[in-house]
N, C-alpha and C. Protein backbone atom coordinates (compact mmCIF):
# COMPACT_ATOMS: atom_id res chain seq x y z
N UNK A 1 83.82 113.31 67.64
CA UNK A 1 82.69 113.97 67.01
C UNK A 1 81.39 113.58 67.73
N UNK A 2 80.79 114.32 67.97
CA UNK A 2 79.18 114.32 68.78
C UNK A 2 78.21 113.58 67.44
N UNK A 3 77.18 112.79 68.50
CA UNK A 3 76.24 111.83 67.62
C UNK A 3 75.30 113.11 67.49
N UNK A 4 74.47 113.19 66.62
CA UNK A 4 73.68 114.45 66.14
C UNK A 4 72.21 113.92 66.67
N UNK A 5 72.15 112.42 67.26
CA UNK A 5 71.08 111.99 68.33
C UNK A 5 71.66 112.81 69.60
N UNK A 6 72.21 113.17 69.55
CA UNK A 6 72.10 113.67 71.49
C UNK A 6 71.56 115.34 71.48
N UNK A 7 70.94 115.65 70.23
CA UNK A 7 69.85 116.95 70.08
C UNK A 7 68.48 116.99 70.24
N UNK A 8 68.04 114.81 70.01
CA UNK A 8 67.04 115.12 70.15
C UNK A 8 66.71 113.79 71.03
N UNK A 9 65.70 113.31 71.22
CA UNK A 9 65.19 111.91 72.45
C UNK A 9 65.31 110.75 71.64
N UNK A 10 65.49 109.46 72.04
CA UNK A 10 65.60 108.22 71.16
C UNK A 10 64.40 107.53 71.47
N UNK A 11 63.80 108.09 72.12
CA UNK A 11 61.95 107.63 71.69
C UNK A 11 61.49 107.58 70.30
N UNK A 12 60.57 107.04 69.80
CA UNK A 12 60.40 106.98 68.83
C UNK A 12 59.42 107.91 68.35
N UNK A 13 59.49 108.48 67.48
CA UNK A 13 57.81 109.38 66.96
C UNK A 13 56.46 108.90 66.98
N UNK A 14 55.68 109.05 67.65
CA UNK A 14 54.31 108.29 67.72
C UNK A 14 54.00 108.21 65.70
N UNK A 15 53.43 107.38 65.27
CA UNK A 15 52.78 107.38 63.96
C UNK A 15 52.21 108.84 64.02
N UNK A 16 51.84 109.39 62.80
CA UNK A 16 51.52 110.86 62.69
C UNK A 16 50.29 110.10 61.84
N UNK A 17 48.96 110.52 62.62
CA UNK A 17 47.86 110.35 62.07
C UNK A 17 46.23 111.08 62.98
N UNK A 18 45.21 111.49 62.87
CA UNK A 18 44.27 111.93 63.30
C UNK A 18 43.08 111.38 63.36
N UNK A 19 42.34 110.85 64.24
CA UNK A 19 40.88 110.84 64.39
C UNK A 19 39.96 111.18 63.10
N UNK A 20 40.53 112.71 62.86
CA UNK A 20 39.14 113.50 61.99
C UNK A 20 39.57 114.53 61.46
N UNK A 21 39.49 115.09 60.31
CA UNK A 21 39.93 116.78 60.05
C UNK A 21 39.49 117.78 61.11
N UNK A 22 39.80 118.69 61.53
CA UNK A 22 39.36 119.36 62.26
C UNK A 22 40.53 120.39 62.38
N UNK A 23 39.75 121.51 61.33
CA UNK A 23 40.19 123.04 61.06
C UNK A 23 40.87 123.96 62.02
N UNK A 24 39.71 123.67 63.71
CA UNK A 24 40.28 124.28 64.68
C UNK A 24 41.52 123.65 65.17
N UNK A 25 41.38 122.54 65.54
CA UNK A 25 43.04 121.73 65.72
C UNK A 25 44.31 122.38 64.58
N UNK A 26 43.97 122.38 62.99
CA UNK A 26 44.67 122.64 62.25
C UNK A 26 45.13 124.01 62.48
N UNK A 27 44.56 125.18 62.91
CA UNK A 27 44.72 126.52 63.17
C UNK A 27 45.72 126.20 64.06
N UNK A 28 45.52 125.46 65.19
CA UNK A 28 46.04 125.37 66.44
C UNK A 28 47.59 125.14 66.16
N UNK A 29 48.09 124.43 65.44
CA UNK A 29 49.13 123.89 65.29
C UNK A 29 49.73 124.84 64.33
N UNK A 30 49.04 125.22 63.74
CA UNK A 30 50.10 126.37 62.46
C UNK A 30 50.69 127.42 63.55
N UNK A 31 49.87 127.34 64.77
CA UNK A 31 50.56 128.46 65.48
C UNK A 31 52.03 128.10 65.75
N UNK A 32 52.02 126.74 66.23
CA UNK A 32 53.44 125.67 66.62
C UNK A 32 54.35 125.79 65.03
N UNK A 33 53.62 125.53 64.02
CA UNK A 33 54.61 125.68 62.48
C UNK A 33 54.92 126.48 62.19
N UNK A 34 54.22 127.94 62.24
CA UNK A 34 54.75 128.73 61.74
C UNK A 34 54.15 130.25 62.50
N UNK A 35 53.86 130.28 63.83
CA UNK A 35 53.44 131.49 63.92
C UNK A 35 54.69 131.95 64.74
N UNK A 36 54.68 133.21 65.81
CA UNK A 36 55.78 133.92 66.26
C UNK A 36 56.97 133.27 66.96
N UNK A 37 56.41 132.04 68.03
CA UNK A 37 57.09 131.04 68.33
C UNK A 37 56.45 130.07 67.53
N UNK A 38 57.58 129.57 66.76
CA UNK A 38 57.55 128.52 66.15
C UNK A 38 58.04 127.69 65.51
N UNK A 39 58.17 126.76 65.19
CA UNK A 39 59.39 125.46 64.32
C UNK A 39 59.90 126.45 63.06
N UNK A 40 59.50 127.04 62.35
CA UNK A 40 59.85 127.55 61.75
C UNK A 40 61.12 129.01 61.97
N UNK A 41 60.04 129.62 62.65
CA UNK A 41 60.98 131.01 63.52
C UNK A 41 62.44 130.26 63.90
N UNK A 42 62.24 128.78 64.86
CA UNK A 42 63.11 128.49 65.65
C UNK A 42 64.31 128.01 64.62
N UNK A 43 63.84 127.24 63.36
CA UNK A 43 64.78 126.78 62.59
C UNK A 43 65.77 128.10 61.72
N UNK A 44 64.76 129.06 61.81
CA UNK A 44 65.76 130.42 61.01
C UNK A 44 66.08 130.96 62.15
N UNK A 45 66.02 131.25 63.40
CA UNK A 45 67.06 132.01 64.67
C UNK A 45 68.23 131.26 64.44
N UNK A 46 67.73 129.62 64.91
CA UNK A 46 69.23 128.99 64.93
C UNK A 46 70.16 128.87 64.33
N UNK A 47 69.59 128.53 62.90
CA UNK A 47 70.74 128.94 61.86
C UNK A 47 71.25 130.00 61.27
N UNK A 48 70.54 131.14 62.12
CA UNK A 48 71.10 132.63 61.50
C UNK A 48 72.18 132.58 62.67
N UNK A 49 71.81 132.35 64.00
CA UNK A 49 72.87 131.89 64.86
C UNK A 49 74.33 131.06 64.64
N UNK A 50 73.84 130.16 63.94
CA UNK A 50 75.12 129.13 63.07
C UNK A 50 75.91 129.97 62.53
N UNK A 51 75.12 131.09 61.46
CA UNK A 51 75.83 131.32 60.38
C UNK A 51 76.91 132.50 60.80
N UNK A 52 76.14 133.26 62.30
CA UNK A 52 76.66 134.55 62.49
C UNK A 52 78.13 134.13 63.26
N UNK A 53 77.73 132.78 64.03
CA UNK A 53 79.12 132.51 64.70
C UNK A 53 79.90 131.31 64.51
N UNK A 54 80.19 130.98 62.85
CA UNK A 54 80.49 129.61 62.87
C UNK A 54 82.06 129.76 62.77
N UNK A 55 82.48 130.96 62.55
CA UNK A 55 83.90 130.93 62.19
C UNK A 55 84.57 131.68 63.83
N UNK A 56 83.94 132.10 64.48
CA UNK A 56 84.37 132.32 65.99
C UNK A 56 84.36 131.31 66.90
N UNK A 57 83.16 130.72 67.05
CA UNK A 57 82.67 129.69 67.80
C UNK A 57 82.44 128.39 67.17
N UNK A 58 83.43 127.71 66.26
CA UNK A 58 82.33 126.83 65.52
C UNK A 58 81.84 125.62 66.46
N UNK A 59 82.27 125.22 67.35
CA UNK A 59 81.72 123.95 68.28
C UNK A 59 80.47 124.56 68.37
N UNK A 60 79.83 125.82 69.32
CA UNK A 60 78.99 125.95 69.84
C UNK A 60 77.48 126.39 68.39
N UNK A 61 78.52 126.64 67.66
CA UNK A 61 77.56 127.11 66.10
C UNK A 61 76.71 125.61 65.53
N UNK A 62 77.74 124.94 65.52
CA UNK A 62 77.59 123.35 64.94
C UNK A 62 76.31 122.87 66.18
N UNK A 63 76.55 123.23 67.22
CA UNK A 63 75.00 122.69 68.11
C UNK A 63 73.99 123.41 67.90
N UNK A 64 74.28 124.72 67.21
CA UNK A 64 72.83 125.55 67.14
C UNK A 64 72.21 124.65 65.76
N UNK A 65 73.33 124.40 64.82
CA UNK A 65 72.82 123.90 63.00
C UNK A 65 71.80 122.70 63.20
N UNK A 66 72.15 121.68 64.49
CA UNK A 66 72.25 120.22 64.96
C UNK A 66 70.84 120.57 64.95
N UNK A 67 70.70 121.56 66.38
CA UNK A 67 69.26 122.06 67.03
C UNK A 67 68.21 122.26 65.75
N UNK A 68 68.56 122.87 65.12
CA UNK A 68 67.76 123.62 63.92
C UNK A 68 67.24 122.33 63.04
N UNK A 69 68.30 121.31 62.90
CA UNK A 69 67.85 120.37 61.82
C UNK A 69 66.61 119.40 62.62
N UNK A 70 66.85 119.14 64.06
CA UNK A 70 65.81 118.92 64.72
C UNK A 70 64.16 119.09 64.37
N UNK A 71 64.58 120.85 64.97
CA UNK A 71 63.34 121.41 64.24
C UNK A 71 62.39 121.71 62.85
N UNK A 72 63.73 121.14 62.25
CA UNK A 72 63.32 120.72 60.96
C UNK A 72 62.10 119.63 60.70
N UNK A 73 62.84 118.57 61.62
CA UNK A 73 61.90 117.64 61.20
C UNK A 73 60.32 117.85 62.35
N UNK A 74 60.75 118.45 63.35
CA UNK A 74 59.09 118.76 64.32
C UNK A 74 58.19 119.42 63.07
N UNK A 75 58.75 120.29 61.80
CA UNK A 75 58.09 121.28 61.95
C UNK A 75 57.28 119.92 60.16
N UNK A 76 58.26 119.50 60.16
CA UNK A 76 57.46 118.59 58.89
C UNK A 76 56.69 117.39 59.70
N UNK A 77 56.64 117.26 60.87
CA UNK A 77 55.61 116.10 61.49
C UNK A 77 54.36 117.24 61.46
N UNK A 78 54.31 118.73 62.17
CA UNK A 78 53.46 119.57 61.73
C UNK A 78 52.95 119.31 60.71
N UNK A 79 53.42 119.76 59.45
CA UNK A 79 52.89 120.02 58.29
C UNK A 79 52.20 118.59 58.01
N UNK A 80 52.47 117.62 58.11
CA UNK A 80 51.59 116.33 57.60
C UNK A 80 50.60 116.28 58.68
N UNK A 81 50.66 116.79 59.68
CA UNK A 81 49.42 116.85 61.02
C UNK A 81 47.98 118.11 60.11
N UNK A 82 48.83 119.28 59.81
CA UNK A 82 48.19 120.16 59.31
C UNK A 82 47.00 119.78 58.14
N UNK A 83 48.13 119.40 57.27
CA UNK A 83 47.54 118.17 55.93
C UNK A 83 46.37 117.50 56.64
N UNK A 84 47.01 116.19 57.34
CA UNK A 84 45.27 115.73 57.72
C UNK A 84 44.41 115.80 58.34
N UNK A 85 44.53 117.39 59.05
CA UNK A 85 43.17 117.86 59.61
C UNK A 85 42.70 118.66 58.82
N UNK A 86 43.01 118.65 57.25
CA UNK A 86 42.26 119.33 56.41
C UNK A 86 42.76 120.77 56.00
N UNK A 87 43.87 120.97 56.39
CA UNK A 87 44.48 122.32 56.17
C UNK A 87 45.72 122.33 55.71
N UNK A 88 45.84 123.34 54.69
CA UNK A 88 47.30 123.65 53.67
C UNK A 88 48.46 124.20 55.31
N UNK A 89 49.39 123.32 55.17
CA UNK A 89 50.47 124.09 55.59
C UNK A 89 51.00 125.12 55.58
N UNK A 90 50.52 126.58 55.53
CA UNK A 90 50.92 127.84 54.53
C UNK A 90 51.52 127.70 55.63
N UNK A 91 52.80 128.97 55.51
CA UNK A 91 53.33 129.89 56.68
C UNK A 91 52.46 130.90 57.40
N UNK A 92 51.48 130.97 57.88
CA UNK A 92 50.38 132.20 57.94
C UNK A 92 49.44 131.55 59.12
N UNK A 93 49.49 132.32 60.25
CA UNK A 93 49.03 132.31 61.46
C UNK A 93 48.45 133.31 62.15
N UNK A 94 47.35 133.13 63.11
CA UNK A 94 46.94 134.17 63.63
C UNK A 94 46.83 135.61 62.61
N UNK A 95 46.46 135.70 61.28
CA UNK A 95 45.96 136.56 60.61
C UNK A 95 47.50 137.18 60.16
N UNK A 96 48.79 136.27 60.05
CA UNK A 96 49.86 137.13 60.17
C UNK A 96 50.86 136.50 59.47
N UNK A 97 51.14 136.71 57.99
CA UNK A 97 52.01 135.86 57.42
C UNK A 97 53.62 135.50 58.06
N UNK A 98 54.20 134.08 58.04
CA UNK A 98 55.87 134.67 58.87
C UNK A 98 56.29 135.59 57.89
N UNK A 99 57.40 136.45 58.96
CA UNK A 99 58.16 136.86 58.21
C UNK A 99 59.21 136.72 59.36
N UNK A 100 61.08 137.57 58.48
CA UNK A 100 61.90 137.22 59.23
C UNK A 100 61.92 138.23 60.31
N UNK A 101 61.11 138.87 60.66
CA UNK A 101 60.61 139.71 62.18
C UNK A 101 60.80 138.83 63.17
N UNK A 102 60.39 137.87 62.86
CA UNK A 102 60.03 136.83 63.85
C UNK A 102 61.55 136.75 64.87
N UNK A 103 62.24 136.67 63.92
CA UNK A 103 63.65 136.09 64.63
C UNK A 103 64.09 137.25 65.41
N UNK A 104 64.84 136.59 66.47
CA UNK A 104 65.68 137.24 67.63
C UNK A 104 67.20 137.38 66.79
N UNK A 105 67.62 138.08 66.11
CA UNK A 105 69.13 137.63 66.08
C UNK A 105 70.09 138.21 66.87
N UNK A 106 69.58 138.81 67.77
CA UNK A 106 70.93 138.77 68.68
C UNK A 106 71.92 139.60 68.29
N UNK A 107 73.07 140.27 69.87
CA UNK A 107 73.78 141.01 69.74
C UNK A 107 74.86 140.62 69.60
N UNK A 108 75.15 139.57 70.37
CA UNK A 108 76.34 138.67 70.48
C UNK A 108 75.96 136.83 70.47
N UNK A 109 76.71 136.09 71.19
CA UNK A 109 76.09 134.96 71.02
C UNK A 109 75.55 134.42 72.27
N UNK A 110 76.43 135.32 73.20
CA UNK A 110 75.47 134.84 74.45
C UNK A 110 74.10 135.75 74.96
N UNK A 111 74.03 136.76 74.22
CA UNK A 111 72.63 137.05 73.60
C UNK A 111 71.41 136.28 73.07
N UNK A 112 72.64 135.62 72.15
CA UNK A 112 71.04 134.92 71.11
C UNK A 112 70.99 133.25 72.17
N UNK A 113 71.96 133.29 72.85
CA UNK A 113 71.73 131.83 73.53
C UNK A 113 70.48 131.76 74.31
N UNK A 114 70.62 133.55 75.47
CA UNK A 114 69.52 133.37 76.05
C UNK A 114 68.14 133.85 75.54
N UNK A 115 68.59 134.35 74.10
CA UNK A 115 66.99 134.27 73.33
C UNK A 115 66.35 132.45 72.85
N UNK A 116 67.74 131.97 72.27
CA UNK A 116 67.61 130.45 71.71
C UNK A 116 66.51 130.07 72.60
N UNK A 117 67.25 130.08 74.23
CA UNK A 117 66.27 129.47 75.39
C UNK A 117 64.92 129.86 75.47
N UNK A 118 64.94 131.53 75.16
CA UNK A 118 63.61 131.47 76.07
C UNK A 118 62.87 131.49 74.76
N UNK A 119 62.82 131.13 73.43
CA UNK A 119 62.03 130.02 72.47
C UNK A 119 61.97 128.83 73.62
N UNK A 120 62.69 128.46 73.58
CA UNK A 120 62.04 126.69 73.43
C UNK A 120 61.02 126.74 74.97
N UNK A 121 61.59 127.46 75.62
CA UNK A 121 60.67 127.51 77.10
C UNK A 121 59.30 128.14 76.67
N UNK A 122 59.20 129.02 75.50
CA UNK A 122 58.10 129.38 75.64
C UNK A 122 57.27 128.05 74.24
N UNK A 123 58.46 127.63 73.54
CA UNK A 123 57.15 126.56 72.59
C UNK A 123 57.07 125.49 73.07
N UNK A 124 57.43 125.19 74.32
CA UNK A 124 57.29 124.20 75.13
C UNK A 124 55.61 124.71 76.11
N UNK A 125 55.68 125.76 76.64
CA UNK A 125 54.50 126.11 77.20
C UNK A 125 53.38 126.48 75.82
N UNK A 126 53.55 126.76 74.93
CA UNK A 126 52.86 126.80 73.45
C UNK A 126 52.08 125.37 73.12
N UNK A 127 53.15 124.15 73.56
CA UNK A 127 52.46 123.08 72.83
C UNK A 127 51.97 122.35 74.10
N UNK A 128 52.62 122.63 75.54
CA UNK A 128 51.16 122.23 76.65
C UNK A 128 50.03 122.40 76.42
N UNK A 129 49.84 124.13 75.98
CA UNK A 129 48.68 124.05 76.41
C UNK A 129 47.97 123.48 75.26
N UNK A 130 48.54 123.21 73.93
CA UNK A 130 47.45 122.87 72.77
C UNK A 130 47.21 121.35 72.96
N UNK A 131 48.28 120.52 73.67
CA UNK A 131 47.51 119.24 74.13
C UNK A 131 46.95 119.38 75.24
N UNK A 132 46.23 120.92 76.27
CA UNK A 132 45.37 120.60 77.30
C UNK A 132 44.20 120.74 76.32
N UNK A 133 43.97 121.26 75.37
CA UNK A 133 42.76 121.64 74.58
C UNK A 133 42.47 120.82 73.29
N UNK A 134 43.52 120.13 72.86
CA UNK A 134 43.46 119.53 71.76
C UNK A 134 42.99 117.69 72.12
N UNK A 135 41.50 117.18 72.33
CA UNK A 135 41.03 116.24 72.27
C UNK A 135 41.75 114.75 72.03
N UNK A 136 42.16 114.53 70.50
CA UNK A 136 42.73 113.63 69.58
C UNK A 136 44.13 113.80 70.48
N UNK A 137 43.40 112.11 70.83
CA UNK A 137 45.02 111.78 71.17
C UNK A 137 46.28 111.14 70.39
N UNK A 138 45.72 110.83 69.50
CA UNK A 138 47.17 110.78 68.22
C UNK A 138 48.06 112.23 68.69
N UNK A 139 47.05 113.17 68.39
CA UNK A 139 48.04 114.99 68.15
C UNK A 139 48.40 114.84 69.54
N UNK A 140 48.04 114.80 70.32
CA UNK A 140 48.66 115.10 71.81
C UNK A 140 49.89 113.57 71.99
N UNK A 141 50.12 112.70 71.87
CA UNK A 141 51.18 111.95 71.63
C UNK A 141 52.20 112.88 70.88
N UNK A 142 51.91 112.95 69.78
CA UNK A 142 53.36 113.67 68.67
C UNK A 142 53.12 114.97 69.99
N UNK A 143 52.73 115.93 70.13
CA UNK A 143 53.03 116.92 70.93
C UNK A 143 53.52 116.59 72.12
N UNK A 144 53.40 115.79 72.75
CA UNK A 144 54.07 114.96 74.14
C UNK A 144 55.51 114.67 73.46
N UNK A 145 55.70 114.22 72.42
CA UNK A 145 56.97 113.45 71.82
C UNK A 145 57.85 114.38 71.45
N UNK A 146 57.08 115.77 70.54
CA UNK A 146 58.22 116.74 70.04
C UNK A 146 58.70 117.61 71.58
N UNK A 147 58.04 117.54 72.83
CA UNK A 147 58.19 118.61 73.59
C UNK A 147 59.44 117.71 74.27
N UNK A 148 59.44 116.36 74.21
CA UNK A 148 60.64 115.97 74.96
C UNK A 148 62.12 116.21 74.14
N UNK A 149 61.91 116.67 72.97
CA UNK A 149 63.09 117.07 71.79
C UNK A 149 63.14 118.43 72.29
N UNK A 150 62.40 119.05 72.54
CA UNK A 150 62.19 120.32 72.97
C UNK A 150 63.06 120.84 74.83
N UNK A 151 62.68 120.28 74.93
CA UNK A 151 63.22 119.60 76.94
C UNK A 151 65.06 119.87 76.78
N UNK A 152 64.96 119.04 75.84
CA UNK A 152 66.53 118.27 75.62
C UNK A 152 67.49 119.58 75.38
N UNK A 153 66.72 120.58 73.84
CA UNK A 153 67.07 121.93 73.80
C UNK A 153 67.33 122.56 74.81
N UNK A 154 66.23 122.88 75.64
CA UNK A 154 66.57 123.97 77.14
C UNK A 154 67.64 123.27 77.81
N UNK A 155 67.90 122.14 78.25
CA UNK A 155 69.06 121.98 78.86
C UNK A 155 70.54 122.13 77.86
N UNK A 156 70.63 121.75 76.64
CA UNK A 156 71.43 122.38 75.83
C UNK A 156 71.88 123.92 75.66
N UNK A 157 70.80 124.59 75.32
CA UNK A 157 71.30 126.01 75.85
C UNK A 157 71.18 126.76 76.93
N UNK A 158 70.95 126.13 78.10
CA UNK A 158 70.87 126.22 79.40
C UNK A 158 72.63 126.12 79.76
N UNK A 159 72.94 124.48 79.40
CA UNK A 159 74.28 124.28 79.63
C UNK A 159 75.41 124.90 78.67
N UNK A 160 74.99 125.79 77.51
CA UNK A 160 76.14 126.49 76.53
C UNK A 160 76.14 127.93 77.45
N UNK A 161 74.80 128.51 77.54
CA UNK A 161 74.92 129.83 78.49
C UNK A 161 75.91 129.62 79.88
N UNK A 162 75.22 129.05 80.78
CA UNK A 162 76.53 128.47 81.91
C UNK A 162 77.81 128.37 81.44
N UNK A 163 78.56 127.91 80.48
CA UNK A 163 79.40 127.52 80.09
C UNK A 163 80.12 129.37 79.74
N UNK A 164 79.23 130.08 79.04
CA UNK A 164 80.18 131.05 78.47
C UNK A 164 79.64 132.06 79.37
N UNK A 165 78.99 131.93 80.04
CA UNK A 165 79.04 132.73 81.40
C UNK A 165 80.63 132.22 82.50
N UNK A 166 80.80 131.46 82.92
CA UNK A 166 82.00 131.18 83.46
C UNK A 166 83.28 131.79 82.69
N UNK A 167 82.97 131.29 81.42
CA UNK A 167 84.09 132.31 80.83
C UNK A 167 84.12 134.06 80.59
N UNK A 168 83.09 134.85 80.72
CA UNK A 168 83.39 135.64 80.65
C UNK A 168 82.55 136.25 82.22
């Protein structure tokens, strides 16, 4: 049985704390919690992924659930980031409440693998750039920290795509 650490880095989480409230930072990050790419989106693709192929594929389903619970917890280091820069955690970004639009679900599974990927490649370039702009270096630590959990993903479904590419 696989350790459910090898989904994410054994670094530790920087302490989750801020300098100062600051609204614009807080905007910034709801984009990462909950806007089109986001911890949120990513935690309902993957597990709609789980759910669509757990009785075909279950090895490769069981790494999407793993992935997802991950993002579970990025997306609650968010929400207490959100909290103390002075802003409610809603789901609601960029003028645009989530909804399940958001998600890729895919035609097959090596469909949604190479959607899985190109999430994390793109909330990986999502949370660069908010620590090139985001001051407070507390937030840019946790964003340095979740992107290496993030890292770990792309080579995960990097190496499941390869894998069922050879097979078919």
């Amino acid at each position: 049985m696989e350790d459910a650490n090898m989904y994410k880095s054994d670094l530790p989480y920087p302490e989750i704390k801020v300098n100062a409230p600051n609204r614009q930072y807080a905007l910034l990050l709801r984009d990462d919690y909950a806007g089109l790419v986001s911890e949120i989106t990513a935690i309902n693709q993957y597990l709609y992924h789980y759910f669509d192929n757990k009785d075909q594929c279950k090895e490769i389903a069981l790494k999407l659930e793993k992935i997802a619970i991950v993002e579970m917890h990025h997306m609650e280091i968010l929400a207490e980031l959100i909290t103390l820069l002075g802003e409610k955690p809603v789901y609601f970004s960029n003028n645009t409440f989530w909804n399940g639009s958001f998600v890729d679900y895919g035609n097959n599974l090596l469909d949604q693998l190479y959607s899985d990927l190109q999430a994390e490649l793109k909330a990986i370039e999502n949370y660069n750039y908010h620590i090139k702009i985001i001051k407070d270096p507390n937030i840019k630590k946790i964003l340095e920290r979740i992107v290496i959990d993030e890292k770990i993903h792309v080579k995960i479904f990097t190496d499941l795509i390869n894998s069922l590419s050879v097979i078919n």
